[in-house]
N, C-alpha and C. Protein backbone atom coordinates (compact mmCIF):
# COMPACT_ATOMS: atom_id res chain seq x y z
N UNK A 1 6.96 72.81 -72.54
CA UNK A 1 7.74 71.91 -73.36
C UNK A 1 8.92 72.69 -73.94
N UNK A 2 9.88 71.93 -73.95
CA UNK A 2 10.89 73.10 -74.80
C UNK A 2 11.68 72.55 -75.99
N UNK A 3 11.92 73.91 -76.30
CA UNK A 3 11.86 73.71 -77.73
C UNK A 3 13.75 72.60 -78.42
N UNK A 4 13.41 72.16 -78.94
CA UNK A 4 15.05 71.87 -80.04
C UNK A 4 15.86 72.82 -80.41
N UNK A 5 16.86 72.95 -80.43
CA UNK A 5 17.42 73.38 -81.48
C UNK A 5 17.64 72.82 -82.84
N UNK A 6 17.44 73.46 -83.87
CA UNK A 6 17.65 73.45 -85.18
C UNK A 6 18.46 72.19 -86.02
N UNK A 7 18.30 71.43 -86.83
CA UNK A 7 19.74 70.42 -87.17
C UNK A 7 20.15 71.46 -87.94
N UNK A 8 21.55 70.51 -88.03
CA UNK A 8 21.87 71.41 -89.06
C UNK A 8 21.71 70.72 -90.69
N UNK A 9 21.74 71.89 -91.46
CA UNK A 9 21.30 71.06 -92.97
C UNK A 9 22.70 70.46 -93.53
N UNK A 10 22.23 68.80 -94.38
CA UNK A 10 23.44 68.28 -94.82
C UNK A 10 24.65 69.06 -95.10
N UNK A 11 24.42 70.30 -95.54
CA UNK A 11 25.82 71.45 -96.37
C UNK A 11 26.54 71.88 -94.90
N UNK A 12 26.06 71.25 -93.80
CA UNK A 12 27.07 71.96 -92.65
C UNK A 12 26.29 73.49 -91.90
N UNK A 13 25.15 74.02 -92.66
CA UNK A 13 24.38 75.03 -92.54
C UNK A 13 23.33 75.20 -91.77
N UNK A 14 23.83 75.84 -90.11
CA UNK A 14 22.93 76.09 -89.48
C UNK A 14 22.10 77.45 -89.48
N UNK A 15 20.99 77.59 -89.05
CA UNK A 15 20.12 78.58 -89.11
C UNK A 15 20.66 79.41 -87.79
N UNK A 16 20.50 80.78 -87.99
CA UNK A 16 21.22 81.83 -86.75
C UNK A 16 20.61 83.44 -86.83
N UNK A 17 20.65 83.73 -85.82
CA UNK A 17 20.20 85.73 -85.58
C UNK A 17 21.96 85.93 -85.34
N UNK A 18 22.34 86.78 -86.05
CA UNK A 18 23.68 87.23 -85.89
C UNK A 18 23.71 88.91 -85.36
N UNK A 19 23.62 89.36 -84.38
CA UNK A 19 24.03 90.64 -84.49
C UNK A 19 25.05 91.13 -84.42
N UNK A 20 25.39 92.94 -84.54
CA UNK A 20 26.71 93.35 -84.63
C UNK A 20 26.91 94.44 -83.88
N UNK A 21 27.83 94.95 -83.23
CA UNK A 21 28.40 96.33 -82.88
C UNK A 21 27.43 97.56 -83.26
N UNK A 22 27.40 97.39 -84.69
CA UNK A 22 26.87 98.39 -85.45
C UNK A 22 25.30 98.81 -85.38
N UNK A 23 24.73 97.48 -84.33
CA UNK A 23 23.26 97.33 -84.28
C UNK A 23 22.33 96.47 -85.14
N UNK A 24 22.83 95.92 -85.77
CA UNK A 24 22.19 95.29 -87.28
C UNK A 24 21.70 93.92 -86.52
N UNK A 25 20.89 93.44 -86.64
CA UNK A 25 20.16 92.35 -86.92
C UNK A 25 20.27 91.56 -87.66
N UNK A 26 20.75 90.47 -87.70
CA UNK A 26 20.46 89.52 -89.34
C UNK A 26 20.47 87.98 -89.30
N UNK A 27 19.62 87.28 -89.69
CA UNK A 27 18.33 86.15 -89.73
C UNK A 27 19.64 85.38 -91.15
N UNK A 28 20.31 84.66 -91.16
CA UNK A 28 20.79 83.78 -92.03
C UNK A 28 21.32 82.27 -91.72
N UNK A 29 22.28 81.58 -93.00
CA UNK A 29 22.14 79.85 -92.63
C UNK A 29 24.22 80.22 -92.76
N UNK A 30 24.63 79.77 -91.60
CA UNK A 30 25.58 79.68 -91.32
C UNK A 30 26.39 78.52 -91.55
N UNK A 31 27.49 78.39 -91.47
CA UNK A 31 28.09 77.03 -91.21
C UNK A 31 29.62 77.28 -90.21
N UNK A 32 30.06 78.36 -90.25
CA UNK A 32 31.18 78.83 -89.38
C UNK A 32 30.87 80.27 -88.45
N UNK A 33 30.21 79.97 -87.15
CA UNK A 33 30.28 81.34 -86.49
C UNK A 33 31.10 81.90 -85.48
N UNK A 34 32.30 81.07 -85.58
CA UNK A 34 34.04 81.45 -84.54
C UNK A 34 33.89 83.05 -84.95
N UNK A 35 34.84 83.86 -84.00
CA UNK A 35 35.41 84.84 -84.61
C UNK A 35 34.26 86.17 -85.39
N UNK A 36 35.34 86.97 -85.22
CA UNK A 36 34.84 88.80 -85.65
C UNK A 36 34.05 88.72 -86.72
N UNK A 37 34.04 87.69 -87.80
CA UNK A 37 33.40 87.80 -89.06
C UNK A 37 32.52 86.30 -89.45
N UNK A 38 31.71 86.42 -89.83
CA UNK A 38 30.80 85.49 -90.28
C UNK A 38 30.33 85.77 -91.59
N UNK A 39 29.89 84.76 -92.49
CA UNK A 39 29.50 85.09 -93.24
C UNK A 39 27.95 84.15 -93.59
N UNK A 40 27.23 84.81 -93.95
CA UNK A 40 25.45 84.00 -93.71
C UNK A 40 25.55 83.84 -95.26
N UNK A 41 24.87 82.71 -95.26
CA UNK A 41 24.14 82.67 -96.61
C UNK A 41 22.47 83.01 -96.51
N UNK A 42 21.78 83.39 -98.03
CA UNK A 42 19.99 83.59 -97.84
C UNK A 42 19.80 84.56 -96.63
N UNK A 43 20.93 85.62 -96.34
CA UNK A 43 20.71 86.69 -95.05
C UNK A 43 19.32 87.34 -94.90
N UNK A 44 18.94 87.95 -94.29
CA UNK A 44 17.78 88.97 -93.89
C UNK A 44 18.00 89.86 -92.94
N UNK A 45 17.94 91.20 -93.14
CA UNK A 45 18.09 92.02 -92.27
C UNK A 45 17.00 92.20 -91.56
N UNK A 46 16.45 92.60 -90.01
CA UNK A 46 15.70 92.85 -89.58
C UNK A 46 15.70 94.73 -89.78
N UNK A 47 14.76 95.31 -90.36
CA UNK A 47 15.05 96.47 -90.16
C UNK A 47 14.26 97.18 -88.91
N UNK A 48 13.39 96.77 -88.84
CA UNK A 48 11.98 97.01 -87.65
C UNK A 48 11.31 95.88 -86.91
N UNK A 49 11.81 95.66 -85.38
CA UNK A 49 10.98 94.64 -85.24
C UNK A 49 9.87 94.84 -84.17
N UNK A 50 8.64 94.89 -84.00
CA UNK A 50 7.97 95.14 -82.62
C UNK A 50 8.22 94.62 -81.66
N UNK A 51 7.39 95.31 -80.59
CA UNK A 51 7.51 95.20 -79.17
C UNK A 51 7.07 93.48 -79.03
N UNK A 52 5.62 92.89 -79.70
CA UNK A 52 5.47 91.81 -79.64
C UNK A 52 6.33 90.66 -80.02
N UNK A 53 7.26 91.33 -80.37
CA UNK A 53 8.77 90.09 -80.20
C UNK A 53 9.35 90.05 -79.45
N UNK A 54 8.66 90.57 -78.04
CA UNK A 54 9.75 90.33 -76.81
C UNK A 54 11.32 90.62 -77.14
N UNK A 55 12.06 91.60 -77.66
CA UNK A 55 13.41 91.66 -77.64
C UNK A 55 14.23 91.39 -79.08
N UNK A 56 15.13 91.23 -79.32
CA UNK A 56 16.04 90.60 -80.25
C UNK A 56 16.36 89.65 -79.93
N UNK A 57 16.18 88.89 -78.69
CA UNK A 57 15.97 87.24 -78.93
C UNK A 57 14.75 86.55 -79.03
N UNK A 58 13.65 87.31 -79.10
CA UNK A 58 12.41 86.70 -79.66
C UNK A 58 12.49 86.61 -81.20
N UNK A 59 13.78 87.15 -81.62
CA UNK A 59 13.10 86.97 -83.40
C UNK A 59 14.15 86.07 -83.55
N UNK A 60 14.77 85.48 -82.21
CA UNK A 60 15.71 83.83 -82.32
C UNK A 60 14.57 83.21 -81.93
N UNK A 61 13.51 83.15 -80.75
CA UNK A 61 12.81 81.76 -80.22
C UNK A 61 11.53 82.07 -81.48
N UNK A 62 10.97 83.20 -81.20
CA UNK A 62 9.21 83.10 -82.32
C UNK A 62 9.55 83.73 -83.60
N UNK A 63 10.41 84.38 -84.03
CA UNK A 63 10.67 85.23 -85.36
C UNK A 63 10.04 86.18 -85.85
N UNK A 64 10.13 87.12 -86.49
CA UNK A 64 9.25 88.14 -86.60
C UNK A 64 7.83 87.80 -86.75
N UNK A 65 7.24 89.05 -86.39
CA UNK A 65 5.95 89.15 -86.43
C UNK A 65 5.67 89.59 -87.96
N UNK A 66 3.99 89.81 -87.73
CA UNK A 66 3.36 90.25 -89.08
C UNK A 66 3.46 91.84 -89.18
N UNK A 67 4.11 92.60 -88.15
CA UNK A 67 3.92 94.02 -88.02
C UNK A 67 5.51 94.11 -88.09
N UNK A 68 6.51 93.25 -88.31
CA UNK A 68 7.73 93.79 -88.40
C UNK A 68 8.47 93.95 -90.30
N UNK A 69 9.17 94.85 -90.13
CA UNK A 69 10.02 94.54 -91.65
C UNK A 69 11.20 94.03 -91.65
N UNK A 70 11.29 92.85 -92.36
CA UNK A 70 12.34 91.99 -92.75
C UNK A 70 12.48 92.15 -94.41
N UNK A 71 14.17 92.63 -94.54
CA UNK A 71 14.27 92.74 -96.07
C UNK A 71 14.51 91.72 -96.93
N UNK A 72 14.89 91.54 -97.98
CA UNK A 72 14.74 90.17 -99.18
C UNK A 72 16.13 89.79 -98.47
N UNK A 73 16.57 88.76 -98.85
CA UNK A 73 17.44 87.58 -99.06
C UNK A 73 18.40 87.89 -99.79
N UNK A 74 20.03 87.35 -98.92
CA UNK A 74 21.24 87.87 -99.82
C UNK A 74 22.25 87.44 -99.07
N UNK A 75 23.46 86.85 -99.79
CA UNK A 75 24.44 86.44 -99.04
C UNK A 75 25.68 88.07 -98.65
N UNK A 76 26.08 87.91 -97.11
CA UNK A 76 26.54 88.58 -96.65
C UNK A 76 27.63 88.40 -95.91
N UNK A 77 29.11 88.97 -95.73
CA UNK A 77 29.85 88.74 -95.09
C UNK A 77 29.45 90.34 -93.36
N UNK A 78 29.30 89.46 -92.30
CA UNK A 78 29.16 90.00 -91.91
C UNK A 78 30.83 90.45 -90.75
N UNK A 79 30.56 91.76 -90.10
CA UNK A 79 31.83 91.86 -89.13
C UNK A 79 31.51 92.31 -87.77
N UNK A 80 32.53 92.80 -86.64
CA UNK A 80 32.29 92.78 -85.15
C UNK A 80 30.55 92.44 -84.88
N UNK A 81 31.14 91.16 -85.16
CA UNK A 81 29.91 90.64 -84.00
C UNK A 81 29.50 90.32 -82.52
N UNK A 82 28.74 90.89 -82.21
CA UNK A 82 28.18 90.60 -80.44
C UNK A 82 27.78 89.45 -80.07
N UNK A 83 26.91 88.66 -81.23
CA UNK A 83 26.27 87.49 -80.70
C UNK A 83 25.71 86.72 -82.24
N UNK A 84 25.81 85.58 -81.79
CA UNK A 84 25.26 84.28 -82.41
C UNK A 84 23.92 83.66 -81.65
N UNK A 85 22.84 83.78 -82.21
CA UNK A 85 21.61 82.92 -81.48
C UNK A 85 21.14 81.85 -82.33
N UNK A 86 21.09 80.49 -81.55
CA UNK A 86 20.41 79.69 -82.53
C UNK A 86 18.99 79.49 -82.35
N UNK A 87 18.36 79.73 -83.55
CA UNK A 87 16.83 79.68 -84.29
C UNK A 87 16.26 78.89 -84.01
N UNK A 88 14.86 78.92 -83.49
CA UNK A 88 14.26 77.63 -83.29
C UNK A 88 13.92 77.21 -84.75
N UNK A 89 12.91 76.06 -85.02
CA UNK A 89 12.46 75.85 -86.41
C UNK A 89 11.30 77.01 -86.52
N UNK A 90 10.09 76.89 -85.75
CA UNK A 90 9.59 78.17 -85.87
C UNK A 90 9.79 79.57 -86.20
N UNK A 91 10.92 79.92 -85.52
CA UNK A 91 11.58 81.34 -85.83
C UNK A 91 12.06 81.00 -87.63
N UNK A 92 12.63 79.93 -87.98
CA UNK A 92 13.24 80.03 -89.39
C UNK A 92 11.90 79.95 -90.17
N UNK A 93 10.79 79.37 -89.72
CA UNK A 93 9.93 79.79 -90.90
C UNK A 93 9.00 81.05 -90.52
N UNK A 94 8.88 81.52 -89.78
CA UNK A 94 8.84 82.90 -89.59
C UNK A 94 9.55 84.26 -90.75
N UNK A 95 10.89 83.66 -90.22
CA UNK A 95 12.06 85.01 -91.30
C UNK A 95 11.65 84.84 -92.27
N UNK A 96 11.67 82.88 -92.91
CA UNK A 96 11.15 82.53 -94.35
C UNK A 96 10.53 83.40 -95.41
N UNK A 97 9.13 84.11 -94.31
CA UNK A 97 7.79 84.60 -94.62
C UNK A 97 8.53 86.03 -94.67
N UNK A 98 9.98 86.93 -94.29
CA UNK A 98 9.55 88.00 -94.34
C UNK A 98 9.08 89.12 -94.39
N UNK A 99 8.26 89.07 -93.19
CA UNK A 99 6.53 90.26 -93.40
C UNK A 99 7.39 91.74 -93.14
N UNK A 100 6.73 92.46 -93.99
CA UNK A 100 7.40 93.55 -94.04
C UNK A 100 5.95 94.10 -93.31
N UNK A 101 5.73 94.67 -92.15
CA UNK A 101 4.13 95.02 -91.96
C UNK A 101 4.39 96.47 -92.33
């Protein structure tokens, strides 16, 4: 079966894995992702994620695991970005939970 993508919330704010140049990871609610800079609201950095996430687009389709660390919540302007992934609903309540294992 496959999965939806995400609505987006009334404020225009979709859910996204943003990474960057720099290597960074980050789990936030978007509303503009054109262009070199984005900026997330409620961000999360992935700092560690396991092997059982299949990749850095598993923590777009299933979201972190219970053995990965995800840090607290914070709005961020981010820059050179590589990629935009959109979140399943699963994956967003996954980050939600931020398990730091």
């Amino acid at each position: 079966m496959a999965k939806t993508a995400p609505k987006k919330a009334t404020n225009g704010e979709r859910p996204v894995v943003v990474t960057t140049a720099h290597r960074g990871i980050f789990f936030g609610y978007a509303s503009d992702t054109d262009g070199e800079t984005i900026q997330l609201k409620r961000a999360r950095l992935c700092v560690y994620w396991s092997a059982d996430c299949k990749g850095f687009m598993g923590l777009a389709s299933g979201g972190p695991t219970a053995s990965c660390k995800i840090g607290p919540a914070a709005d961020i302007t981010l820059r050179s970005i590589t990629s935009v992934l959109e979140v399943t609903p699963e994956a967003v309540a996954a980050w939600e939970r931020a398990p730091w294992g």
